[in-house]
Protein backbone atom coordinates (compact mmCIF):
# COMPACT_ATOMS: atom_id res chain seq x y z
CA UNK A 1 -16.24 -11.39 14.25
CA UNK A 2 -15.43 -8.17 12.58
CA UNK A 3 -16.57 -6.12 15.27
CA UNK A 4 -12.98 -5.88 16.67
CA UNK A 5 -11.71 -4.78 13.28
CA UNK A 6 -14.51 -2.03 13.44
CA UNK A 7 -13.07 -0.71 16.53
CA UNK A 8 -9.60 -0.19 15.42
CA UNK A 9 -10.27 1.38 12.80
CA UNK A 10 -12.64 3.82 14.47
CA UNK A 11 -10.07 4.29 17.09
CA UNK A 12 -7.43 6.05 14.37
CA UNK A 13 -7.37 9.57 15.46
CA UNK A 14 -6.23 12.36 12.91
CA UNK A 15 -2.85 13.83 13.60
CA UNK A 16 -3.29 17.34 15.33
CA UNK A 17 -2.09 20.40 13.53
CA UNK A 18 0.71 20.84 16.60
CA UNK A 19 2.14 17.51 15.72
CA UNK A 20 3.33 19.27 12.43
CA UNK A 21 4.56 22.50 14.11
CA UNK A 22 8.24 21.64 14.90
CA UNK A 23 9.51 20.31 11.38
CA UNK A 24 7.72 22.72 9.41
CA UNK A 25 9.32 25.29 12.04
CA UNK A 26 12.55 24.05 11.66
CA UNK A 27 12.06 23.53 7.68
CA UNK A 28 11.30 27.15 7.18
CA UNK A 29 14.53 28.40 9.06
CA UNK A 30 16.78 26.38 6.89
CA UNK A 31 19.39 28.17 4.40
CA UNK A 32 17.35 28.30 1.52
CA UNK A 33 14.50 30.08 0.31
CA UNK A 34 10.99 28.88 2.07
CA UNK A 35 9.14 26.20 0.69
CA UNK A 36 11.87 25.78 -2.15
CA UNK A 37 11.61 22.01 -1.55
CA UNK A 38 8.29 21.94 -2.55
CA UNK A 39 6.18 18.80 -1.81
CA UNK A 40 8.89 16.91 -0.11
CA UNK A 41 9.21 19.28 2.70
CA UNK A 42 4.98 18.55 3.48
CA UNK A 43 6.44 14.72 3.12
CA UNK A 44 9.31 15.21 5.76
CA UNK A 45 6.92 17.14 8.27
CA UNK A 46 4.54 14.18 7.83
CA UNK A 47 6.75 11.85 8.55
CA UNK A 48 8.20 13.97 11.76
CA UNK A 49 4.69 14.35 12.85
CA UNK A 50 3.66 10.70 12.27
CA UNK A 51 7.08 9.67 14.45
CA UNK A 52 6.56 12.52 17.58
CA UNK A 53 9.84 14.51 16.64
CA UNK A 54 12.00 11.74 15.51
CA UNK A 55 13.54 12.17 12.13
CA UNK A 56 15.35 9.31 11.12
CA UNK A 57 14.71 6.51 9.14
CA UNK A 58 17.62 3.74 10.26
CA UNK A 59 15.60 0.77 9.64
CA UNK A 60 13.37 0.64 6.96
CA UNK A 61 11.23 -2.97 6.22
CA UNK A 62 9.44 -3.83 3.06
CA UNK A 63 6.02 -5.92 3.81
CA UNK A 64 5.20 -7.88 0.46
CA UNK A 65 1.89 -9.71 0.96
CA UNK A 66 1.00 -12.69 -1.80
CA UNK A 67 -1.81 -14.50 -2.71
CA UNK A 68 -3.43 -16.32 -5.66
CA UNK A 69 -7.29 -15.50 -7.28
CA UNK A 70 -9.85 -17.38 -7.73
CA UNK A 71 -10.63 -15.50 -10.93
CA UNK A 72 -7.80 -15.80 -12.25
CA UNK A 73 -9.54 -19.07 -14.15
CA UNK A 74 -11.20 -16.87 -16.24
CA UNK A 75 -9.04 -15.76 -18.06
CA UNK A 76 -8.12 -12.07 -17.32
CA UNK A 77 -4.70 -11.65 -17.00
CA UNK A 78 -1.55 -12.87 -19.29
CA UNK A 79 0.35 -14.86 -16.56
CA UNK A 80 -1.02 -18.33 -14.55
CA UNK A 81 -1.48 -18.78 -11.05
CA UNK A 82 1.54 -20.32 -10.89
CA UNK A 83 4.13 -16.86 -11.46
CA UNK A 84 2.54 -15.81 -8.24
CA UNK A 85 5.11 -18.58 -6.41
CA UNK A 86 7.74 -18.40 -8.85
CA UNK A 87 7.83 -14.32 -7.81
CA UNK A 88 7.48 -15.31 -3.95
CA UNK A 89 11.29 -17.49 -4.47
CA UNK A 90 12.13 -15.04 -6.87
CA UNK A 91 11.68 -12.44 -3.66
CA UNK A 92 13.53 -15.02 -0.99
CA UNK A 93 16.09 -15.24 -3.30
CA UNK A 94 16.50 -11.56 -3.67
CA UNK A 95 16.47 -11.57 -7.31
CA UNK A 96 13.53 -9.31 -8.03
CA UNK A 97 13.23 -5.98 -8.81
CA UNK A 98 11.99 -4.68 -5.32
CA UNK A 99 15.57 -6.35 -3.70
CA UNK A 100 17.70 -4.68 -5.74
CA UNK A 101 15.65 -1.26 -4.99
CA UNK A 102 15.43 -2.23 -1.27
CA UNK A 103 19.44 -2.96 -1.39
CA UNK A 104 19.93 1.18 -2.67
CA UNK A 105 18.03 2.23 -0.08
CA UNK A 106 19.08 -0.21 3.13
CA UNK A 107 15.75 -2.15 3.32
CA UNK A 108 15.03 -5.65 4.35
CA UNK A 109 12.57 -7.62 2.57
CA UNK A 110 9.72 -9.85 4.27
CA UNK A 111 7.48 -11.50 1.78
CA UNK A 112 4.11 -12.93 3.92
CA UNK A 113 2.39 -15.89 1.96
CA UNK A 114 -1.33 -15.39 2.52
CA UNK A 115 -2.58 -17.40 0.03
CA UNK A 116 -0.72 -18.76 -2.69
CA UNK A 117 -1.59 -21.40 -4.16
CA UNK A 118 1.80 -23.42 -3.87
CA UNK A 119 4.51 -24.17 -1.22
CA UNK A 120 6.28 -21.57 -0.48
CA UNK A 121 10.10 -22.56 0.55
CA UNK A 122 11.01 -22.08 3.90
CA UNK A 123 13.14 -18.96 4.54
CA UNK A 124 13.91 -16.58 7.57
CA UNK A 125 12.17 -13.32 6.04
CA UNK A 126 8.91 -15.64 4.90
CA UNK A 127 5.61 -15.55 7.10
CA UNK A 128 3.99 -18.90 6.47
CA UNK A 129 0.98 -17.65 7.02
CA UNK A 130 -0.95 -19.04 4.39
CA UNK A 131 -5.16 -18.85 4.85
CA UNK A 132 -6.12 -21.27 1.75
CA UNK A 133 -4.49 -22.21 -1.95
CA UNK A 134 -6.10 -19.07 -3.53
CA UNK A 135 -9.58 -17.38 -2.61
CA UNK A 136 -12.90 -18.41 -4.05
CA UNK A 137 -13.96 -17.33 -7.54
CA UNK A 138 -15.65 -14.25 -7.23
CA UNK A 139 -17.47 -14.47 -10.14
CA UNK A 140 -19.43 -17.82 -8.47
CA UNK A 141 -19.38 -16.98 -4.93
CA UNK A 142 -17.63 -14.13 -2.36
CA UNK A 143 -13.90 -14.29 -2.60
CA UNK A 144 -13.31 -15.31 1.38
CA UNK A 145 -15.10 -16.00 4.28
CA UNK A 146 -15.95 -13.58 7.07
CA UNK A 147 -13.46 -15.94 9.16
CA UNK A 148 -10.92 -15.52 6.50
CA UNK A 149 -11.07 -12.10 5.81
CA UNK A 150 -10.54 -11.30 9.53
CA UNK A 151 -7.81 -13.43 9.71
CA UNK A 152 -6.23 -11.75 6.51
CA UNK A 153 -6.56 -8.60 8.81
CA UNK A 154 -5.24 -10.14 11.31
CA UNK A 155 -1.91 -11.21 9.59
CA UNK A 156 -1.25 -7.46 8.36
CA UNK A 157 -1.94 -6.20 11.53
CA UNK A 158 1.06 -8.74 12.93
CA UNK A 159 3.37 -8.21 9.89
CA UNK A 160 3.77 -4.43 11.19
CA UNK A 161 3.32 -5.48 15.38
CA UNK A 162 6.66 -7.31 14.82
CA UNK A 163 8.00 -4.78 12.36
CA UNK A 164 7.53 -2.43 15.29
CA UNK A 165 8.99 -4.27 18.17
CA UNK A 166 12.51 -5.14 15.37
CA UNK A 167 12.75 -1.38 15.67
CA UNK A 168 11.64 -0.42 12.29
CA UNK A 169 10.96 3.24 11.34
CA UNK A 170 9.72 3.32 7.79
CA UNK A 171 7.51 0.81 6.05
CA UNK A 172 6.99 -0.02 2.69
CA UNK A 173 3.90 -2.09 0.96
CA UNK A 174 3.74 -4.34 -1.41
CA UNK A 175 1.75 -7.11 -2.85
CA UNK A 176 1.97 -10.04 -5.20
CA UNK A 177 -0.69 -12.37 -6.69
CA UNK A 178 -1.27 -13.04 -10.42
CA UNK A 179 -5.21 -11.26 -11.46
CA UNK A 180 -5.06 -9.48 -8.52
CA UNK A 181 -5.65 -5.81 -10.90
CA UNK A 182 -9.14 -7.19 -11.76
CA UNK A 183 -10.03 -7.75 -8.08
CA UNK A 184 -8.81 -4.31 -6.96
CA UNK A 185 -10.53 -2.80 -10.18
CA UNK A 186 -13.94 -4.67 -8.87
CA UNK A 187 -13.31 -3.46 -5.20
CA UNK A 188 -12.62 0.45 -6.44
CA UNK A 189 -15.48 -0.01 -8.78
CA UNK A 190 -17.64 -0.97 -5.88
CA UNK A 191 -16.33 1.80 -3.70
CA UNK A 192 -16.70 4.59 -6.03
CA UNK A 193 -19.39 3.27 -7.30
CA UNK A 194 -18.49 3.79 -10.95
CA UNK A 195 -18.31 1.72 -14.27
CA UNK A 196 -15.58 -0.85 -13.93
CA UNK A 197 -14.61 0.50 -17.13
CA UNK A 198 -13.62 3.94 -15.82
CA UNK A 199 -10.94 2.35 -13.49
CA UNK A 200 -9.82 -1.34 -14.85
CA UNK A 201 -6.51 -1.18 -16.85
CA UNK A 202 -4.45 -3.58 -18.79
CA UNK A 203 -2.27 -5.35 -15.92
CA UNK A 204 0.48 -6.92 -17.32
CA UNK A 205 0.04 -5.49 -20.62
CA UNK A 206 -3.73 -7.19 -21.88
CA UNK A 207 -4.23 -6.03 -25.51
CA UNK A 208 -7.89 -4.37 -26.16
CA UNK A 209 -9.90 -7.79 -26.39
CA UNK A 210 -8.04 -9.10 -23.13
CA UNK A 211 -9.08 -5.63 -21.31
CA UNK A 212 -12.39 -5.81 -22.89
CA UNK A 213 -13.06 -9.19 -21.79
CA UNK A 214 -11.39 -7.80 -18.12
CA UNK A 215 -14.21 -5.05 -17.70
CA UNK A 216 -16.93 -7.27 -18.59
CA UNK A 217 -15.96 -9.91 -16.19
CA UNK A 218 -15.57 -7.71 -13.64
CA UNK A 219 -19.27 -6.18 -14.45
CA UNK A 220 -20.27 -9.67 -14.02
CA UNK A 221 -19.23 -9.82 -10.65
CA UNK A 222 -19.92 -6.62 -9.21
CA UNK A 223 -24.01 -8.08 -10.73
CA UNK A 224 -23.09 -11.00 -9.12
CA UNK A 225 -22.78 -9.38 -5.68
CA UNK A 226 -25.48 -6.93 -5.92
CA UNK A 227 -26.76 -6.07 -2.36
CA UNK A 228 -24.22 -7.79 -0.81
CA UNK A 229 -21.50 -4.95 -0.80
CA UNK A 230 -22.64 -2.48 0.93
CA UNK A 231 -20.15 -1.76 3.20
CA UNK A 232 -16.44 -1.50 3.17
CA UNK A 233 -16.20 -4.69 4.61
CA UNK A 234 -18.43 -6.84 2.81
CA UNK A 235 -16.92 -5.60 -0.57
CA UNK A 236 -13.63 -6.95 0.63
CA UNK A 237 -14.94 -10.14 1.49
CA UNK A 238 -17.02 -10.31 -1.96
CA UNK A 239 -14.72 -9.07 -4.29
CA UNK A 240 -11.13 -8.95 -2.53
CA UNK A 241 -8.05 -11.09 -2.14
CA UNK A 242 -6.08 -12.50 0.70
CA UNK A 243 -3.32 -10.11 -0.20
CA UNK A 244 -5.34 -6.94 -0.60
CA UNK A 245 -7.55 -7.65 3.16
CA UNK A 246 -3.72 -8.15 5.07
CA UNK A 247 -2.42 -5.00 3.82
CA UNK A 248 -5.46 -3.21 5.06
CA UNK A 249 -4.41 -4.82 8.22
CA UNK A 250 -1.28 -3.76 7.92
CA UNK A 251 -2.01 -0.42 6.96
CA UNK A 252 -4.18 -0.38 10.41
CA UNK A 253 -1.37 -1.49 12.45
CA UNK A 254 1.11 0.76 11.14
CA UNK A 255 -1.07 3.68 12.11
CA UNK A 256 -1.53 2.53 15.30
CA UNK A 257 2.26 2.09 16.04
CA UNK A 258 2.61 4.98 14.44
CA UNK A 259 5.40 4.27 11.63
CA UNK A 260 5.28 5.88 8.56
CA UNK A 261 4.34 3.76 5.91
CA UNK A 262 4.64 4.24 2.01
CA UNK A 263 1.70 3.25 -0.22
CA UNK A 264 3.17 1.46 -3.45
CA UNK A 265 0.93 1.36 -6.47
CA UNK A 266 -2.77 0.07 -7.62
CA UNK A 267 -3.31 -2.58 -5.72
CA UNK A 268 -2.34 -1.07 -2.28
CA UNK A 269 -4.02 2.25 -2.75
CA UNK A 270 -7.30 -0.12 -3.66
CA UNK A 271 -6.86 -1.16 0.54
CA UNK A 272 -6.09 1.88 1.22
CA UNK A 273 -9.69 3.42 -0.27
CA UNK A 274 -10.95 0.92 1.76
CA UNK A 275 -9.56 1.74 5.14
CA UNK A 276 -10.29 5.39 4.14
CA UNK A 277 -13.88 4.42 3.95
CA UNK A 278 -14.05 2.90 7.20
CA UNK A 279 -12.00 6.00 9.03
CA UNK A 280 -10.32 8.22 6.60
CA UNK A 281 -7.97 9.20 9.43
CA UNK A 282 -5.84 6.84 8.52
CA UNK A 283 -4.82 8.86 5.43
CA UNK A 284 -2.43 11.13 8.22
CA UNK A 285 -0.16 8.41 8.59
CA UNK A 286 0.72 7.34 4.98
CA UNK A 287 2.90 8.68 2.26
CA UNK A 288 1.53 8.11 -1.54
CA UNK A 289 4.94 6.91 -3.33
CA UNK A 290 3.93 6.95 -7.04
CA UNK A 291 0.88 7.45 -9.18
CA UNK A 292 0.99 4.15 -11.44
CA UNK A 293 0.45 3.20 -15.25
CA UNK A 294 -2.70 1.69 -14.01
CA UNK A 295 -6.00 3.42 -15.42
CA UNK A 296 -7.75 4.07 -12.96
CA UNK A 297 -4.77 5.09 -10.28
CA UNK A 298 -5.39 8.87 -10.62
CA UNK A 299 -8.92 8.59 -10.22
CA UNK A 300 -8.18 7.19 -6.23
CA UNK A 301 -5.98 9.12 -5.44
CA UNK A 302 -7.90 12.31 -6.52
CA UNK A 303 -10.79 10.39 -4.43
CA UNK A 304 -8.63 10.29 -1.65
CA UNK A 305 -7.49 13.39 -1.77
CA UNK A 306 -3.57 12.38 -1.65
CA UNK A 307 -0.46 13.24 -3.87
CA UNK A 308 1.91 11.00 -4.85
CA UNK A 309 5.91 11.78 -4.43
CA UNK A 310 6.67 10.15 -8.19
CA UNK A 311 5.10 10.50 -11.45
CA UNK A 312 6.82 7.16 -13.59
CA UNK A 313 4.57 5.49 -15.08
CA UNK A 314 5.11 2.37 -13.42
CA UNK A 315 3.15 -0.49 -13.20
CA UNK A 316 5.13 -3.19 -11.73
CA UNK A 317 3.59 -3.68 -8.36
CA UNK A 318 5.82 -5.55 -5.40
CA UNK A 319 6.57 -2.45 -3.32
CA UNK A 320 8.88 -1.42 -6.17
CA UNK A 321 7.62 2.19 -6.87
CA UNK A 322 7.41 2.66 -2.99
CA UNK A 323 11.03 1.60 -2.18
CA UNK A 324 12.29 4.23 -5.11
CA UNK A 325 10.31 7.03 -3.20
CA UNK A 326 11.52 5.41 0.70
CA UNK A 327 15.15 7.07 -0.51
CA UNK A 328 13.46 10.42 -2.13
CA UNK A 329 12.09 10.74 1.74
CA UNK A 330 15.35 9.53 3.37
CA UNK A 331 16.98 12.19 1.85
CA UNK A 332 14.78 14.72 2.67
CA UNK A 333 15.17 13.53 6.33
CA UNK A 334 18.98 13.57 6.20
CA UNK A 335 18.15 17.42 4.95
CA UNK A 336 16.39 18.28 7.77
CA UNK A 337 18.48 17.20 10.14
CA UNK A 338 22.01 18.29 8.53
CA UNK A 339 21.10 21.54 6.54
CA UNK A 340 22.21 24.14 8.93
CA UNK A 341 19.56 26.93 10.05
CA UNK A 342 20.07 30.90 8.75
CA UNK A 343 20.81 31.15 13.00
CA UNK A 344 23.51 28.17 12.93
CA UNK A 345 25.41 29.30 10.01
CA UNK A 346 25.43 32.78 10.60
CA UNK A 347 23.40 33.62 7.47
CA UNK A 348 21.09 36.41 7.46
CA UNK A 349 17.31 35.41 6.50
CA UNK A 350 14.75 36.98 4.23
CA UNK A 351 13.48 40.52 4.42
CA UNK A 352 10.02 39.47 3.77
């Protein structure tokens, strides 16, 4: 069943170094001293590359994916199950912190319900597309199905299929789903193959008993599944959430349509590492928005070999640190295309 899933991803192909050539061209001849942008101009010629020459962002979608946790019954974050909903109408409502960033920067909001344990009110920028009230316990059994997880896949993969026939140009993920830090610790844990310790953090704020109690639940599970994660795949399935397995989907997709999409925090990069394992390819065709307040963030990225646009802090999750870097890179687009080359203004260049 996951053989189709196999094949996309192995059917990513790197960008090639010409697909960079014309921004970074164009970039360089601009009336100001070269490479005096710093990072963002490598962002912009990304983002030209990923699009084949086109350099505008006109509409921009956020992709929020949410989903409850089995795990969460034991006790390892500060909030119930039940905030997860409460922050899906809070989203539909456009009351959260991610609408009013979205608003500054001109983005619509879809929120995709892949699991929450609740009903979710019907709404025009909802996907009812829920797979089961929460996943399994990890702790007592593998979080999903192989059925399941494919058809998490399959619901990111969709998310960003639509996103691409609407038109849309620049993506932003998100995710919601109360305890899902502890399964994205487990899954990066499993990955890296390092002490959950090394990369769990405190969530929503756990005090050092809470986090404690965090790592050694999550060391519980990764004993739990011993031999059984081997392979990207099977330590989604194990260990994951709905949430997490449909933005790997969507990351998929949105390499394949070829629309540059921003990573938000923690819990995305955690799918990211994941779809970097299984083709690391896919790392051409996204931008890292922020390096998070969550432990074990830097560690991931490093892994991946990626740097983030923002250094804040944050640790808020919901696409928020990724919307705040969407208009960073918007801007840098308008500069390229309205800065006026040393040719077009008359202005003679650099002796060197």
């Amino acid at each position: 069943m996951l053989e189709i899933w196999e094949n996309r991803f192995r059917a990513v192909k790197p960008l090639a170094a010409g697909d960079f050539l014309i921004a970074e061209g164009r970039l360089r001849s601009q009336t100001r001293p070269v490479g005096s942008l710093g990072y963002l101009e490598e962002v912009v010629s990304r983002y030209v590359a990923i699009r084949g020459g086109d350099a505008v962002a006109g509409r921009k979608r956020v992709l929020i994916f949410a989903g409850d946790h089995g795990i969460e019954r034991e006790g390892v974050s500060l909030y119930p199950r039940e905030v997860t909903l409460a922050m899906v109408q809070n989203f539909l409502n456009g009351g959260a912190t991610v609408n009013a960033a979205a608003r500054q920067v001109g983005a619509e909001v879809y929120v995709f319900d892949v699991g929450v344990d609740g009903d979710c009110p019907k709404h025009p920028h909802l996907g009812s597309t829920k797979i089961r009230r929460g996943t399994r316990n990890s702790l007592e059994e593998p979080a999903m199905t192989v059925q399941e997880l494919s058809q998490a896949l399959e619901i990111g993969w969709n998310s960003v299929e639509r996103a691409a026939q609407d038109g849309v140009q620049f993506l932003a993920l998100g995710e919601m789903g109360i305890a899902n830090t502890t399964a994205a610790s487990a899954i990066v844990a499993a990955l890296m193959k390092c002490s959950p310790s090394f990369v769990t953090g405190r969530g929503t704020g756990l005090d050092e008993a809470s986090l404690a109690r965090k790592v050694q639940v999550i060391e519980r599970i990764l004993q739990k599944h011993t031999g059984q994660i081997e392979d990207p795949f099977s330590v989604l399935r194990c260990l994951g959430g709905y949430e997490i397995a449909a933005l790997a989907g969507a990351v998929l997709s949105a390499c394949h349509y070829r629309i540059p999409t921003l990573v938000d925090g923690w819990i995305v990069t955690a799918a990211v590492l994941i779809c970097a394992r299984l083709n690391p390819a896919i790392l051409d065709y996204l931008i890292f928005a922020h390096c998070s307040d969550e432990k074990g963030h830097q560690f991931v990225l490093k892994e991946l070999g990626v740097r983030p646009l923002l250094q804040l802090s944050m640790r808020l999750g919901e696409a928020s640190g990724a919307v705040l870097a969407m208009g960073l890179v918007d801007t840098g687009l308008r500069i390229y295309r309205e800065v006026a080359t040393f040719a077009e203004a008359g202005v003679a260049e650099s002796r060197q």
